[in-house]
C-alpha atoms as a PDB file:
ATOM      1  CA  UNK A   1     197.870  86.406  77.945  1.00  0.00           C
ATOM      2  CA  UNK A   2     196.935  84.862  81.299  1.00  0.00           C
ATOM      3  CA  UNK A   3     196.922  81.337  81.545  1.00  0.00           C
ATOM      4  CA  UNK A   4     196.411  78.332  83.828  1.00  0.00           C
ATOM      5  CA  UNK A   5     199.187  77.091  85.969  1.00  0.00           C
ATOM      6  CA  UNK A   6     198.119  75.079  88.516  1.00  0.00           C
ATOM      7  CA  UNK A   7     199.529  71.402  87.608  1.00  0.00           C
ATOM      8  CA  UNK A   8     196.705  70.178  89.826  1.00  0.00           C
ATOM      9  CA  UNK A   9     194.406  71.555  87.234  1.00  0.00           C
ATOM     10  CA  UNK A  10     196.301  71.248  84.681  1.00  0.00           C
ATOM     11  CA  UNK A  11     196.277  67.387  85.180  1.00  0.00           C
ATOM     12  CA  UNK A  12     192.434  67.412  85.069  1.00  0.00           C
ATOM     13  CA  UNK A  13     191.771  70.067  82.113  1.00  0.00           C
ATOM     14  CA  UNK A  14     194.402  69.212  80.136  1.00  0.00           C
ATOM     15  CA  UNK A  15     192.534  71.657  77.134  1.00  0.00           C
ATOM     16  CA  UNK A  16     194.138  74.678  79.433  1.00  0.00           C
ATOM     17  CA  UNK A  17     197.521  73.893  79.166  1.00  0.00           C
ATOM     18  CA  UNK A  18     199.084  75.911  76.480  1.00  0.00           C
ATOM     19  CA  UNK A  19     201.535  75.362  73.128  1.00  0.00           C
ATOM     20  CA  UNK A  20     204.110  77.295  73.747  1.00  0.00           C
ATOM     21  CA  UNK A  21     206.345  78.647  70.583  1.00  0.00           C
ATOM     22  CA  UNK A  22     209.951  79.728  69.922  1.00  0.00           C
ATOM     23  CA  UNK A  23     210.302  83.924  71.095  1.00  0.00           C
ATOM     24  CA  UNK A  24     207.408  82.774  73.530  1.00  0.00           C
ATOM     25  CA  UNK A  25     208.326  84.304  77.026  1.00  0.00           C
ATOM     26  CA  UNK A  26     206.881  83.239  80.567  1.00  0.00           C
ATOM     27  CA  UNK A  27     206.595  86.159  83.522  1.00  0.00           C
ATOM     28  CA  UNK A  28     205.394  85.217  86.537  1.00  0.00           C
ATOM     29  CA  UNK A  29     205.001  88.098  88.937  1.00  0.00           C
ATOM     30  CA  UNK A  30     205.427  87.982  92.493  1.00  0.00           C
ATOM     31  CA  UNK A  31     202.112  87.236  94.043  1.00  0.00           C
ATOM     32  CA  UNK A  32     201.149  90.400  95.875  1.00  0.00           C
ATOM     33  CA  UNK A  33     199.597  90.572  99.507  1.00  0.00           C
ATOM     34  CA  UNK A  34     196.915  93.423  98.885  1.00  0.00           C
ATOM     35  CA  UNK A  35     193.315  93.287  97.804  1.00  0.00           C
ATOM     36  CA  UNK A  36     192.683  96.854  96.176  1.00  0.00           C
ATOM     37  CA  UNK A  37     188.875  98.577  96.740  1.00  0.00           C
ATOM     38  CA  UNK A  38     187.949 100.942  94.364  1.00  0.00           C
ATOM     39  CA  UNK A  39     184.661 103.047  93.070  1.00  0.00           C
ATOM     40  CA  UNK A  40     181.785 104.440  95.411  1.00  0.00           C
ATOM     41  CA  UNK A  41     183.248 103.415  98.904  1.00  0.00           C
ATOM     42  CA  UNK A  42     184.521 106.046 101.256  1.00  0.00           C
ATOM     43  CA  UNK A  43     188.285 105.221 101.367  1.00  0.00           C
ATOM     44  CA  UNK A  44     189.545 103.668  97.812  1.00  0.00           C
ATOM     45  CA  UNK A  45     192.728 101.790  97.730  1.00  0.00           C
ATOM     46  CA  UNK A  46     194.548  98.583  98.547  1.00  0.00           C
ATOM     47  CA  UNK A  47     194.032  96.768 101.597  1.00  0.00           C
ATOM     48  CA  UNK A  48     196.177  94.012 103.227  1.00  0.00           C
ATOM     49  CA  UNK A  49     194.869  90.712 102.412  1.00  0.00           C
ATOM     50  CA  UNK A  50     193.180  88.481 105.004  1.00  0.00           C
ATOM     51  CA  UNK A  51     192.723  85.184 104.363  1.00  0.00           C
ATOM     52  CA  UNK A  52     189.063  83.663 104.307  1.00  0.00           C
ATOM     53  CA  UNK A  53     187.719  87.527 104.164  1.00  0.00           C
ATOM     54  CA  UNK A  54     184.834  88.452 101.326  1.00  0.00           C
ATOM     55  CA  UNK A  55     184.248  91.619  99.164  1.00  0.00           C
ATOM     56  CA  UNK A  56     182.233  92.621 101.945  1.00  0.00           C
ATOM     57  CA  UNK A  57     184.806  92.364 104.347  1.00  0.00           C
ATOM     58  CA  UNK A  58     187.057  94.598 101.971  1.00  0.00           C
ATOM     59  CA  UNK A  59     184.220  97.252 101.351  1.00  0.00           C
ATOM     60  CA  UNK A  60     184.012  97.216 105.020  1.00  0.00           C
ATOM     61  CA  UNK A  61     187.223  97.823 105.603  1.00  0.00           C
ATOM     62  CA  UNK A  62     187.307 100.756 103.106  1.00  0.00           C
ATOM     63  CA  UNK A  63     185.035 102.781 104.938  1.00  0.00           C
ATOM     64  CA  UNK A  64     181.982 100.891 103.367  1.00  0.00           C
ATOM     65  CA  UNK A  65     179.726 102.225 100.584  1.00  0.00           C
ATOM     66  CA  UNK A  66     178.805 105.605  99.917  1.00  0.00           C
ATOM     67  CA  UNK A  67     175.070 106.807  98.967  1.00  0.00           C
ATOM     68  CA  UNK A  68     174.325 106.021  95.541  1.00  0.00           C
ATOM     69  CA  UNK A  69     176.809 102.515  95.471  1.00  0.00           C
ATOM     70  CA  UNK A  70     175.251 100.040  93.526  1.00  0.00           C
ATOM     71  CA  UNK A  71     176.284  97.079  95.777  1.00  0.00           C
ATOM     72  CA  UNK A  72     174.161  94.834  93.741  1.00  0.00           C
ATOM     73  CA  UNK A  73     176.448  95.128  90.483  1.00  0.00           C
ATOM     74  CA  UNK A  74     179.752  94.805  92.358  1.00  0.00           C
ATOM     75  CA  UNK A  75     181.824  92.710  90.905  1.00  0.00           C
ATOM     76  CA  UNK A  76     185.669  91.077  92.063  1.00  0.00           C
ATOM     77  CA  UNK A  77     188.321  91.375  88.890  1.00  0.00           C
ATOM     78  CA  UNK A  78     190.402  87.884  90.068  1.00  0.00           C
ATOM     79  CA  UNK A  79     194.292  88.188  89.696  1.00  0.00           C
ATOM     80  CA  UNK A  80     193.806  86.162  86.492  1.00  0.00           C
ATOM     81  CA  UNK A  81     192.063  88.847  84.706  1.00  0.00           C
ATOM     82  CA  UNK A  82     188.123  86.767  85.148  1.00  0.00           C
ATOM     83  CA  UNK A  83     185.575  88.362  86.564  1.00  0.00           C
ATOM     84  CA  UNK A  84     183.397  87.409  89.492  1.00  0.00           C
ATOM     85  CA  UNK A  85     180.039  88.900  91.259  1.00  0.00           C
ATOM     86  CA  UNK A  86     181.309  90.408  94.527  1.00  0.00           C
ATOM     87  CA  UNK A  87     178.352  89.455  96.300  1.00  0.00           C
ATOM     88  CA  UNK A  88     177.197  92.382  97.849  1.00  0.00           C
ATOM     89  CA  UNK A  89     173.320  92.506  97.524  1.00  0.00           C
ATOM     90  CA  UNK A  90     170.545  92.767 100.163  1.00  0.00           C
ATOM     91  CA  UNK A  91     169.883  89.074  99.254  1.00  0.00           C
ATOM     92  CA  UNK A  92     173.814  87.988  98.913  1.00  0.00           C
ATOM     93  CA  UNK A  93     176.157  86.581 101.202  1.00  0.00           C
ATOM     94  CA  UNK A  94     179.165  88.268 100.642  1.00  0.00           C
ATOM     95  CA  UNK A  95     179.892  86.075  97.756  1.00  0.00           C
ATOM     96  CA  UNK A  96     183.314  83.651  97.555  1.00  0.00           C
ATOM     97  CA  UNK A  97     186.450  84.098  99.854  1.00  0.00           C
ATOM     98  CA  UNK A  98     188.661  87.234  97.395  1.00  0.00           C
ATOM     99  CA  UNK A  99     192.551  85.892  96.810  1.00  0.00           C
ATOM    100  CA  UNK A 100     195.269  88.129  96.946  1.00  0.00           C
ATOM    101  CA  UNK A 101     196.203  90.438  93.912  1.00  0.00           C
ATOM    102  CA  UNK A 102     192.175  90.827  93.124  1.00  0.00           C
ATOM    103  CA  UNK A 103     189.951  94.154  92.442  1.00  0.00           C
ATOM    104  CA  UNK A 104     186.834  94.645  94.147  1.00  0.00           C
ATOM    105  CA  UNK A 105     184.769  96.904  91.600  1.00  0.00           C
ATOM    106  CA  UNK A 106     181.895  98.714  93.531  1.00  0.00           C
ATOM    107  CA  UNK A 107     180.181 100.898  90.596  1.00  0.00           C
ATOM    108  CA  UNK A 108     177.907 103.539  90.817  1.00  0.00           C
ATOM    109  CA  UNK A 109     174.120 103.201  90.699  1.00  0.00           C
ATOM    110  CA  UNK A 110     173.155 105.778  87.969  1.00  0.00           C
ATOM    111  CA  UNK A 111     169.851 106.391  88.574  1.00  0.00           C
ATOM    112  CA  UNK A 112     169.421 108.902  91.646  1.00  0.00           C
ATOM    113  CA  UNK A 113     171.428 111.140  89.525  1.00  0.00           C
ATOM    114  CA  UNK A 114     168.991 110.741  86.414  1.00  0.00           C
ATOM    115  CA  UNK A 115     165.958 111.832  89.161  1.00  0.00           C
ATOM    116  CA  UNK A 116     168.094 114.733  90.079  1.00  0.00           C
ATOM    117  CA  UNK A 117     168.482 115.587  86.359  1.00  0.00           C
ATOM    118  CA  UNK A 118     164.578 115.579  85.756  1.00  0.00           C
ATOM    119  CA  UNK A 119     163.660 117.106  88.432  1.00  0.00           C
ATOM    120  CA  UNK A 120     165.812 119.942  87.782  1.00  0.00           C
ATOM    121  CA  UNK A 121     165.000 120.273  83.944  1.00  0.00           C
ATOM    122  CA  UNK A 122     160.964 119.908  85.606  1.00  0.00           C
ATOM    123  CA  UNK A 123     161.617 123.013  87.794  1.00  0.00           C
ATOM    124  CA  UNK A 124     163.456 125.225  85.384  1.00  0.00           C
ATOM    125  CA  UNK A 125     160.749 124.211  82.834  1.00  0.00           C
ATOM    126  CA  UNK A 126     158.134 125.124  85.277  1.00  0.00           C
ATOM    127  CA  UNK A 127     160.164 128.223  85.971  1.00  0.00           C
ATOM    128  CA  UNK A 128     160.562 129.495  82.817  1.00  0.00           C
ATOM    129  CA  UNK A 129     157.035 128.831  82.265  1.00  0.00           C
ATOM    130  CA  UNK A 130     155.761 131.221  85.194  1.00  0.00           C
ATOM    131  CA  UNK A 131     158.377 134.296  83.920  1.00  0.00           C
ATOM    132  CA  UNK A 132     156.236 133.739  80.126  1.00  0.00           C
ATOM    133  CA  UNK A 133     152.715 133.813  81.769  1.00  0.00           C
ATOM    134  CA  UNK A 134     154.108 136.967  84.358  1.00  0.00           C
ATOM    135  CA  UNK A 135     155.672 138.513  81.044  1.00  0.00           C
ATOM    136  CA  UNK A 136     152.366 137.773  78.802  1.00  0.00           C
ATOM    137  CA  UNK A 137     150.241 139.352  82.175  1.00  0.00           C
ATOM    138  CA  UNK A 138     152.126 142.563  82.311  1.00  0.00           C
ATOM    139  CA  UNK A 139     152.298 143.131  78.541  1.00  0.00           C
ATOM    140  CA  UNK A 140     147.997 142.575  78.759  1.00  0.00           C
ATOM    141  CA  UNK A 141     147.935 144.795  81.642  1.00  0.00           C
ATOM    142  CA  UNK A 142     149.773 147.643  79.326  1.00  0.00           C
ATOM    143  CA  UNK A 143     147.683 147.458  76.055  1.00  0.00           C
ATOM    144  CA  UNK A 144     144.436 148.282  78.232  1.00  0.00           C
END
């Protein structure tokens, strides 16, 4: 469970602190210095973090997007497990500053490979249909 523990915040949404219970253990892990990069971007993997940089910055860094990314529904996983848009649209600017520890999610846009599909079912239909009407021509050819 991942929970709020920022006594700044803590003071002002006082709903997020949480009841602890007896057998109830607290781990905090060491806060790590990397920003990992992963789906359709050249180079995957972790990065170094930079302060102030963006998911752009990061996808950047990794060798930036390959073909069919789908920059639009890239998304940053924050070290506390929430979700964020990463901000990487035509129309986007890069969206907020990425802390250390986060995921930047670049997924991959689907749809080129569904053209690819019809096209290819089109031309072996269209195929298959030329071998029938050849077939059909040489067999009315015969009974003459």
């Amino acid at each position: 469970m991942v929970v709020e523990a920022n006594p700044v915040i803590l003071a002002a949404r006082p709903e997020l602190d949480v009841l602890l219970e007896p057998g109830d253990l607290i781990a905090i892990p060491k806060r790590p210095n990397e920003v990992t990069v992963v789906g359709a971007v050249l180079n995957p993997g972790s990065l170094q973090f930079s302060s102030g940089w963006r998911a752009t910055d990061y996808v950047r860094a990794s060798g930036g997007t390959q073909r069919f990314a789908d920059g639009g529904r890239a998304f940053v996983v924050l070290p506390n497990g929430q979700s964020a848009a990463a901000g990487l649209g035509a129309w986007q600017a890069g969206g907020p500053p990425v802390p250390p520890g986060s995921l930047v999610v670049v997924p991959q846009d689907p749809s080129p490979y569904e053209t690819w599909g019809f096209i290819r079912d089109l031309t072996q239909t269209l195929g298959q249909i030329s071998i029938s009407a050849a077939a059909l021509a040489v067999i009315a050819r015969q009974a003459k």
